[in-house]
N, C-alpha and C. Protein backbone atom coordinates (compact mmCIF):
# COMPACT_ATOMS: atom_id res chain seq x y z
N UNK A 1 1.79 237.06 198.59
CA UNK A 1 2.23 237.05 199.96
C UNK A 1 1.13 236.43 200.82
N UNK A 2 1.60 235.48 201.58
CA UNK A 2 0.38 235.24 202.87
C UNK A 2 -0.38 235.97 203.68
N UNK A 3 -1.77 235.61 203.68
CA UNK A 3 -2.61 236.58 204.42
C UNK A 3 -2.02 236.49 206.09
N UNK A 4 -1.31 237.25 206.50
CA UNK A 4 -1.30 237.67 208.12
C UNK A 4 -2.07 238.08 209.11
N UNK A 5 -3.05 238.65 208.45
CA UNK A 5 -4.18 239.34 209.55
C UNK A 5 -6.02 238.53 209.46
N UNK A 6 -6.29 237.67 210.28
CA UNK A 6 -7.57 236.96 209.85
C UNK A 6 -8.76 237.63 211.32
N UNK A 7 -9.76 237.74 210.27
CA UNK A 7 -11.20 238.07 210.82
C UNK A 7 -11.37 236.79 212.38
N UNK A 8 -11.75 237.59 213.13
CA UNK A 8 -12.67 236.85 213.65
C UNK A 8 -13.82 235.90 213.95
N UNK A 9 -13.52 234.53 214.36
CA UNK A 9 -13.78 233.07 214.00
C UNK A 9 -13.37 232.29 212.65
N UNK A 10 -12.30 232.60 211.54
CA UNK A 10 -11.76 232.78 210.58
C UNK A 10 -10.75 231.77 210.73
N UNK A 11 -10.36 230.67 210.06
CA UNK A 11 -9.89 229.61 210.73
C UNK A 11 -8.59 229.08 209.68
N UNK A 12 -7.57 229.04 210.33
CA UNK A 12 -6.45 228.58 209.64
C UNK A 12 -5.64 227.37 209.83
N UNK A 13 -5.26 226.23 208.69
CA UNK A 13 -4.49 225.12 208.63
C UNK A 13 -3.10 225.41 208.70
N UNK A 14 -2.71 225.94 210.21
CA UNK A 14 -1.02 226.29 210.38
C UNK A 14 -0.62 225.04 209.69
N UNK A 15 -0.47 223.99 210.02
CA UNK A 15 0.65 222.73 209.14
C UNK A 15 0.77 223.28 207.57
N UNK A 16 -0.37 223.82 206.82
CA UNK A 16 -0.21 223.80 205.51
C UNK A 16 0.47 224.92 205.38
N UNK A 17 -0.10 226.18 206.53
CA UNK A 17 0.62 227.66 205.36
C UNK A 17 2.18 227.44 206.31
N UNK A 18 2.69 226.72 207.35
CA UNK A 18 4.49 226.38 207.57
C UNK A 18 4.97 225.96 206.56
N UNK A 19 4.17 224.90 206.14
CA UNK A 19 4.65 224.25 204.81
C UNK A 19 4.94 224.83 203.65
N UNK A 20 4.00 225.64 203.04
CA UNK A 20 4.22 226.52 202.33
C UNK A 20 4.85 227.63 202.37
N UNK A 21 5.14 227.74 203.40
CA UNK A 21 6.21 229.30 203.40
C UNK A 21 7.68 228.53 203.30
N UNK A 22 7.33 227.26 204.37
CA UNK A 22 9.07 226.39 203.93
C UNK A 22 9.52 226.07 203.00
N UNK A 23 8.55 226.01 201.75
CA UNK A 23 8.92 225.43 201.00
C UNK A 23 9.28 226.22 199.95
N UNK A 24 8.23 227.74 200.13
CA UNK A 24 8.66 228.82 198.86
C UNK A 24 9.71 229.82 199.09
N UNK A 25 10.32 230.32 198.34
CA UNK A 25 11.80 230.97 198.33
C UNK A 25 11.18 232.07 199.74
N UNK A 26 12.51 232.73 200.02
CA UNK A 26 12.41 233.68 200.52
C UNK A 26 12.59 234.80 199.87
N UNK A 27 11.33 236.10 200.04
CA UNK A 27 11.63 236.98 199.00
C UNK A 27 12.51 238.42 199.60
N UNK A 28 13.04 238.73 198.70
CA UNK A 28 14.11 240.15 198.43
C UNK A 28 13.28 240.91 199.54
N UNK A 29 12.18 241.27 199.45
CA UNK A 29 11.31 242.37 200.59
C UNK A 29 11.30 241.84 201.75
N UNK A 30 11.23 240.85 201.87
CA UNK A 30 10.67 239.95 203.26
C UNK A 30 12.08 239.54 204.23
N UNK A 31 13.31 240.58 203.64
CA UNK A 31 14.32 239.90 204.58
C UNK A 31 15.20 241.49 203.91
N UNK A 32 14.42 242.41 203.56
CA UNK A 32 15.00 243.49 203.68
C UNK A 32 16.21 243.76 202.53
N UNK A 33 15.95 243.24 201.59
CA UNK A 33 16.50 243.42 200.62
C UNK A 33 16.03 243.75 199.16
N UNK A 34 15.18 245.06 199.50
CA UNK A 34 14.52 245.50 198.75
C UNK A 34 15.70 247.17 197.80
N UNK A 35 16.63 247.27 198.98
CA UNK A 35 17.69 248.23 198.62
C UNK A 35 18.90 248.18 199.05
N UNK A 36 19.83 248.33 198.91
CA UNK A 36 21.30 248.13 199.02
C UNK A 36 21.53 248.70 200.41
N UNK A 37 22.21 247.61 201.07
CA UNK A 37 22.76 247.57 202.61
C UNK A 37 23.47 249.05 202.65
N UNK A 38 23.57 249.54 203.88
CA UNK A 38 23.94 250.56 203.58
C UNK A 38 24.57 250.99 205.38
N UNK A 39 24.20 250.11 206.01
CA UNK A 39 24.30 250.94 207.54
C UNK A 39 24.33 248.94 208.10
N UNK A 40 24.99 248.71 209.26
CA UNK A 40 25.01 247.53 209.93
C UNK A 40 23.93 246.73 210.61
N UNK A 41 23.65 245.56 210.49
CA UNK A 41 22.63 244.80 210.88
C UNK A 41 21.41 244.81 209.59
N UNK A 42 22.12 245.55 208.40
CA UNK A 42 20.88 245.37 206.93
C UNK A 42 21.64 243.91 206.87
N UNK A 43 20.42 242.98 205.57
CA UNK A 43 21.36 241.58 205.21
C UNK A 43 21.71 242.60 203.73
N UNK A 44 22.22 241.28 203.35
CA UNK A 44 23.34 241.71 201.89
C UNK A 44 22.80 240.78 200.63
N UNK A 45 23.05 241.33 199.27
CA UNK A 45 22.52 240.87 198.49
C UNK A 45 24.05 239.78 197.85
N UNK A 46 23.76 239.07 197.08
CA UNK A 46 24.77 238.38 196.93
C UNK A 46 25.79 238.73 196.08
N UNK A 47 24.88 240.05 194.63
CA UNK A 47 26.09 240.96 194.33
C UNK A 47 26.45 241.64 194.63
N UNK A 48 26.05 242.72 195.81
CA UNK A 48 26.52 243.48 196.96
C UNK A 48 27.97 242.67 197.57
N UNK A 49 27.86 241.21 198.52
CA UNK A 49 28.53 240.27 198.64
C UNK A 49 29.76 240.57 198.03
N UNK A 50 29.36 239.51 196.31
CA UNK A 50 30.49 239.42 195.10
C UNK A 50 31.71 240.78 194.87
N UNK A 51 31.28 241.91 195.05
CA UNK A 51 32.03 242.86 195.04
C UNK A 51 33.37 243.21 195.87
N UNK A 52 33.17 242.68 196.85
CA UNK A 52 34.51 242.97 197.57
C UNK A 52 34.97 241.13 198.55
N UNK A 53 34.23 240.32 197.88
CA UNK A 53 34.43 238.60 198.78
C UNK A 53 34.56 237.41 197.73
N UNK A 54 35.45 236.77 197.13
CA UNK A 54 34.99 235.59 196.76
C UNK A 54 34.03 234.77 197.32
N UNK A 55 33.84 233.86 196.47
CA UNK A 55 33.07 232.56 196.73
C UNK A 55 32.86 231.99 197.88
N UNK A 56 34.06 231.81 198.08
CA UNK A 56 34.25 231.03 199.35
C UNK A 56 34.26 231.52 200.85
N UNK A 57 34.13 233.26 200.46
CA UNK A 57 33.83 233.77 201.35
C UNK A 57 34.66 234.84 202.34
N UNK A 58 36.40 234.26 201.53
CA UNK A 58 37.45 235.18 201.56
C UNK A 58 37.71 236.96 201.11
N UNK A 59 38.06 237.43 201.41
CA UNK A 59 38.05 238.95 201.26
C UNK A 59 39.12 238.80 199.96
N UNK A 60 38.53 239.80 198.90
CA UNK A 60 39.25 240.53 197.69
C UNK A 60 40.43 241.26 198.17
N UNK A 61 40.17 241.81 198.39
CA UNK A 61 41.59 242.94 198.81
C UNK A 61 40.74 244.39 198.85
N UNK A 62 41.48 245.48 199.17
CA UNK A 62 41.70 246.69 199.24
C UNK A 62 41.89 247.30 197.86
N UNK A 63 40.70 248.22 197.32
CA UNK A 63 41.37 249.01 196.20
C UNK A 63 41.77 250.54 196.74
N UNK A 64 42.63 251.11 195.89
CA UNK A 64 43.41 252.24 196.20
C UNK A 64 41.49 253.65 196.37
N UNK A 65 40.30 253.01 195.70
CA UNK A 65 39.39 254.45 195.84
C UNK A 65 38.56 254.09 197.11
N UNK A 66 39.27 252.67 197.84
CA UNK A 66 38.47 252.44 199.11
C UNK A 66 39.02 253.08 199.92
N UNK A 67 39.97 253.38 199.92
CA UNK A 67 41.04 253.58 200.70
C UNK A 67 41.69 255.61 200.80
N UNK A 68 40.81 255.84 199.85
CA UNK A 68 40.92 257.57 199.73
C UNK A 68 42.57 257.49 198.90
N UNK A 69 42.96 256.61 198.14
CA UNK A 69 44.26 256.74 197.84
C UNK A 69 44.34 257.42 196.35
N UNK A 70 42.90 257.72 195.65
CA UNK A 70 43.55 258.53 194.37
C UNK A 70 43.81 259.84 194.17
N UNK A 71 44.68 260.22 195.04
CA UNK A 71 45.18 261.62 195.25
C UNK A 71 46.00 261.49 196.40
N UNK A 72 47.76 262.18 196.63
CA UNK A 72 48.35 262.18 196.79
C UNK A 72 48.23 262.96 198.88
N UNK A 73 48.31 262.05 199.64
CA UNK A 73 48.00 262.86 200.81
C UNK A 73 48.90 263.89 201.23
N UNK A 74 48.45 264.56 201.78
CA UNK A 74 49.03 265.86 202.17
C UNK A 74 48.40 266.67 203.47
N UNK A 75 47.61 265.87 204.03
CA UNK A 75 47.58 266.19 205.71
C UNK A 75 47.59 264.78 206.69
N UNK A 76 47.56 265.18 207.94
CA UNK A 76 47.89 264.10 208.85
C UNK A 76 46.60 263.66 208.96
N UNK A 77 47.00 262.00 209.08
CA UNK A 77 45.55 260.93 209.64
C UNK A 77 45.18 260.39 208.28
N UNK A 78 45.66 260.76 206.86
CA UNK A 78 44.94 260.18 205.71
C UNK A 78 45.93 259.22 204.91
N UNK A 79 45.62 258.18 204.77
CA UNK A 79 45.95 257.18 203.97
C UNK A 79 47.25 257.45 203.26
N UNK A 80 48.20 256.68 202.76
CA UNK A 80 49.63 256.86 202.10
C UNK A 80 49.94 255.36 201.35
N UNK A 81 50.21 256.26 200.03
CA UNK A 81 50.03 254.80 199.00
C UNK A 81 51.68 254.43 198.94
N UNK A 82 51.67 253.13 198.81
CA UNK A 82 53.37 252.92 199.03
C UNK A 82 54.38 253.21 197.98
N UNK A 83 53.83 254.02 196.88
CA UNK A 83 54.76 254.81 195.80
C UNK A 83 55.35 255.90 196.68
N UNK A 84 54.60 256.87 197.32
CA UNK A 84 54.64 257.98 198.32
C UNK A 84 55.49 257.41 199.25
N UNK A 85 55.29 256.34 200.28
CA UNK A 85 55.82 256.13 201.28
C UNK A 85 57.41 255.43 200.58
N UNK A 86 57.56 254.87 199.94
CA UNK A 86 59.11 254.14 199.69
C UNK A 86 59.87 255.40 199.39
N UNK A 87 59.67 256.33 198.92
CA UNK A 87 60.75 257.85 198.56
C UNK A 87 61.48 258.29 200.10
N UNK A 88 61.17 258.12 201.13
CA UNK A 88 61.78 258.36 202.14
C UNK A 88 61.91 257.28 202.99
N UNK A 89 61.77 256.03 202.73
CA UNK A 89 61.34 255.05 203.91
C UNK A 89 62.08 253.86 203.74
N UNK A 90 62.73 252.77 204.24
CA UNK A 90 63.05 251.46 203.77
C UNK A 90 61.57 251.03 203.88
N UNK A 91 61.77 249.44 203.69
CA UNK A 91 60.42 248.62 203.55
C UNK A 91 60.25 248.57 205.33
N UNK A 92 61.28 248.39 206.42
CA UNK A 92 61.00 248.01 207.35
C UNK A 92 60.81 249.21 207.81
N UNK A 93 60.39 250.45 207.62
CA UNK A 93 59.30 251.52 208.16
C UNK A 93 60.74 252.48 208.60
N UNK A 94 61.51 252.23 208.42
CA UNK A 94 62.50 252.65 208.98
C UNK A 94 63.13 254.25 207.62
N UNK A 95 63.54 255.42 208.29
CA UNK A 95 63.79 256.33 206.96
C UNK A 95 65.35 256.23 206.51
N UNK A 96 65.04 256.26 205.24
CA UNK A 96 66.47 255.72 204.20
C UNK A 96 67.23 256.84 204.79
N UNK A 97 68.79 256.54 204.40
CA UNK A 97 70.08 257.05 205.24
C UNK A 97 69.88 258.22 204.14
N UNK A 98 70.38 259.24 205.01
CA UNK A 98 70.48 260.46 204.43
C UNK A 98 69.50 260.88 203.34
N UNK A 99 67.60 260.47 203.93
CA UNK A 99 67.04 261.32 203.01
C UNK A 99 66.73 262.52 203.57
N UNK A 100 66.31 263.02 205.12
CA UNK A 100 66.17 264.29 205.54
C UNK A 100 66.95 265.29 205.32
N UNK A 101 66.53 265.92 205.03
CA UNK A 101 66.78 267.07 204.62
C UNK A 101 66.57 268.28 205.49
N UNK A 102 67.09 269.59 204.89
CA UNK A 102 66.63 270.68 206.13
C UNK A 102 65.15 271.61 205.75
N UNK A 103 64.90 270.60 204.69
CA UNK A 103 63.39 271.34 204.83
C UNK A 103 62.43 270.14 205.46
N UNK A 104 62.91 269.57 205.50
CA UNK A 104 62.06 268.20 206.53
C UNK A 104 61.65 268.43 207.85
N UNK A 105 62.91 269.21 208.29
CA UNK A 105 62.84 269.44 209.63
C UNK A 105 62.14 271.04 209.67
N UNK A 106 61.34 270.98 211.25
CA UNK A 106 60.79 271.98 211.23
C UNK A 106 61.26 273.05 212.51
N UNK A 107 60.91 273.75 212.53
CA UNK A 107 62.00 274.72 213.57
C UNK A 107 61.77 274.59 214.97
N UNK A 108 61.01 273.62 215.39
CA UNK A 108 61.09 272.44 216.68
C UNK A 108 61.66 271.83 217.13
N UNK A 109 62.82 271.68 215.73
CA UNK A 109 63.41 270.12 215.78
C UNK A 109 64.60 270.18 217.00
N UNK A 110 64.95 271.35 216.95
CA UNK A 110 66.55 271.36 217.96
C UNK A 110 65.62 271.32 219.09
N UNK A 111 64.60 271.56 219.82
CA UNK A 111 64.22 271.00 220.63
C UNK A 111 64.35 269.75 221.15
N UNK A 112 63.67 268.98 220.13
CA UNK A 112 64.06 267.65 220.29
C UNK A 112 65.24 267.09 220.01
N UNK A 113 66.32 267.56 219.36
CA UNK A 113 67.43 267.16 219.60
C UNK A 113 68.07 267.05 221.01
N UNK A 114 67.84 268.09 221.37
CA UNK A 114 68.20 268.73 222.64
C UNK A 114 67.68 267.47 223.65
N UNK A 115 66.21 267.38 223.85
CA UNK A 115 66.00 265.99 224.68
C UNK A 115 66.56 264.81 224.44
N UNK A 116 67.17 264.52 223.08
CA UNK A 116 67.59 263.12 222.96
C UNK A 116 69.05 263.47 223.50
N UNK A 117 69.44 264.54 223.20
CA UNK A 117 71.26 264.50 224.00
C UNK A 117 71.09 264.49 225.21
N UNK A 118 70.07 264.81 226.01
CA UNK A 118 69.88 264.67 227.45
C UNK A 118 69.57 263.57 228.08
N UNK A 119 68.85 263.05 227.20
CA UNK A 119 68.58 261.24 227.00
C UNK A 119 69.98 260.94 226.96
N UNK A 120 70.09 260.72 225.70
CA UNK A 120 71.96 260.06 225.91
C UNK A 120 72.97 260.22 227.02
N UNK A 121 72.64 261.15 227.98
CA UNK A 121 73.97 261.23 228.51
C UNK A 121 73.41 260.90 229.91
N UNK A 122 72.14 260.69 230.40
CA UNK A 122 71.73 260.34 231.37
C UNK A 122 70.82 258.28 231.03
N UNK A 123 71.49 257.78 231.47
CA UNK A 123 70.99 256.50 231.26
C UNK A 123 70.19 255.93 232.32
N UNK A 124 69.61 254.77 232.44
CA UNK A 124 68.89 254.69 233.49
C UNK A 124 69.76 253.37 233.89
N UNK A 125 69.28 253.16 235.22
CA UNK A 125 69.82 251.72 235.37
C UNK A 125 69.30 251.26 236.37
N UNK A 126 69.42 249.69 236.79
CA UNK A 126 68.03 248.68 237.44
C UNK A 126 68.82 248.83 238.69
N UNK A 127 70.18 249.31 238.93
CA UNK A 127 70.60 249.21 240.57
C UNK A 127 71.29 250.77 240.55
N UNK A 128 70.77 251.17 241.77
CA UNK A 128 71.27 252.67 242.40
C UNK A 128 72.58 252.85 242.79
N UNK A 129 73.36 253.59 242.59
CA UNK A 129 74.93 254.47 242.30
C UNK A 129 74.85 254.81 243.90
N UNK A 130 75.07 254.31 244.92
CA UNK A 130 75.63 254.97 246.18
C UNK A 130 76.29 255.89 246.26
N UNK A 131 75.84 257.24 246.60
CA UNK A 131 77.08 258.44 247.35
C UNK A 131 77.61 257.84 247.40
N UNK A 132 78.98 258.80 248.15
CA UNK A 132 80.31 258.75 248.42
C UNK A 132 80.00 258.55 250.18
N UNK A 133 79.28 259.49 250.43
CA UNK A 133 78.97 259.94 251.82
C UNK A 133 77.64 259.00 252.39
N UNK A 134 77.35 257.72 251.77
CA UNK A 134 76.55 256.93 252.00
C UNK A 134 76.83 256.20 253.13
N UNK A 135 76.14 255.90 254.16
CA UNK A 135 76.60 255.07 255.91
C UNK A 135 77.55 255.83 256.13
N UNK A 136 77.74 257.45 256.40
CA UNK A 136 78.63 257.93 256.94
C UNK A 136 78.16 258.82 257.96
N UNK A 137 78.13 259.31 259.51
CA UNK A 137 77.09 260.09 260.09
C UNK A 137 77.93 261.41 260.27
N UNK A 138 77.67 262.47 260.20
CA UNK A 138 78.34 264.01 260.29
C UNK A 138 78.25 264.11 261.53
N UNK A 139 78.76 265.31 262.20
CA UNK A 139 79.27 265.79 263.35
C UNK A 139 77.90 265.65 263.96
N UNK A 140 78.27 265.48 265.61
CA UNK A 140 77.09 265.54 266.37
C UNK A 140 76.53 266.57 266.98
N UNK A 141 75.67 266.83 266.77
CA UNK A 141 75.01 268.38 267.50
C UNK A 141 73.97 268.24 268.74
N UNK A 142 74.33 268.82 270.09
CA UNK A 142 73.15 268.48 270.75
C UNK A 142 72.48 270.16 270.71
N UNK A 143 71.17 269.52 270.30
CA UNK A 143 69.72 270.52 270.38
C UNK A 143 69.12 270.42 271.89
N UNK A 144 69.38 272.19 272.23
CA UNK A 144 68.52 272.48 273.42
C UNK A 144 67.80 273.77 272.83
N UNK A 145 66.91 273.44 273.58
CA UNK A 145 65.87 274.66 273.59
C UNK A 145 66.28 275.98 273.98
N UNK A 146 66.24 277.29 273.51
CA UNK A 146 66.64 278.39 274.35
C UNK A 146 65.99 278.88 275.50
N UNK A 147 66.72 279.36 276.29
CA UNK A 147 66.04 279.92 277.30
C UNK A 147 65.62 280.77 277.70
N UNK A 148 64.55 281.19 277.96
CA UNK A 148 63.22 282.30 277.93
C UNK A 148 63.13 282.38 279.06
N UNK A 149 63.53 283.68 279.71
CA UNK A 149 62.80 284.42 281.17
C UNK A 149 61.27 284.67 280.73
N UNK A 150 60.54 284.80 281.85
CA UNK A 150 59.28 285.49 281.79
C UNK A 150 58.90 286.29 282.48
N UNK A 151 58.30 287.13 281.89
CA UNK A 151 57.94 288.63 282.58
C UNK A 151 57.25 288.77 283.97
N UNK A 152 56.46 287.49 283.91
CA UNK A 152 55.72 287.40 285.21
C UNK A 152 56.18 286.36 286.37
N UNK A 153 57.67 285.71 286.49
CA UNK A 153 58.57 285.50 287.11
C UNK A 153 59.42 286.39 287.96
N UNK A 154 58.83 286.89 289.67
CA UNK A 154 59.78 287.33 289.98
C UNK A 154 60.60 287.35 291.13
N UNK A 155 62.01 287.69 291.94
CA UNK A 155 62.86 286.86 291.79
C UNK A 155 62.66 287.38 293.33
């Protein structure tokens, strides 16, 4: 490795040691690749690389133990391998006709039934339904004030 640290009045030919560092490899320690990347902004070794990138620099794919998929999920938020997912599902995400069942549903569900029939029968729409009694004015009333004697009025 090149000496970095020089004594005082100790005199160095920068052109030669640029040259020489340009010209000799760069080593595994000197660019932090003394141990396997492990956290972002480490560099990468090139069989580190090879493992999940071709050549050219394109991505391999997804294996099922990257992905937490060798074992069958069974809580919410974790991964679902598409053997699991096609038993209830078309391909377009959509659930096959008559696979629910009444253990599918959970004892919530008439709740939400309940909002979608309320949905259904109330629609929305981009122009407003006028009353009946719309531009029509009701009887006329004239407002007066009542009239109050006062105690300290006298006659």
């Amino acid at each position: 490795m090149a000496k970095t640290n020089l004594a005082i009045g100790e005199q160095v030919n920068l052109p030669e040691v640029l040259n020489k560092k340009l010209e000799s490899p760069v080593l595994q320690e000197e660019v932090g690749l003394n141990t396997q990347a492990s956290q972002n902004g480490q560099a990468v070794r090139y069989e580190e690389f090879t493992v999940k990138h071709n050549a050219d620099g394109s991505f391999k794919g997804i294996d099922q133990e990257d992905m937490n998929l060798t074992s069958q999920a069974t809580a919410t938020k974790k991964p679902v391998r598409w053997d699991e997912f096609s038993l209830k599902h078309e391909n377009n995400g959509k659930f096959k006709s008559g696979i629910i069942q009444n253990e599918d549903i959970n004892d919530n569900a008439d709740i939400v039934a309940s909002k979608l029939a309320i949905h259904n029968n109330y629609k929305k729409n981009a122009t407003a339904n006028p009353s009946a009694t719309a531009n029509t004015d009701g009887t006329t009333v004239t407002l007066m004030p009542p009239t109050i004697t006062s105690p300290f009025v006298t006659s």
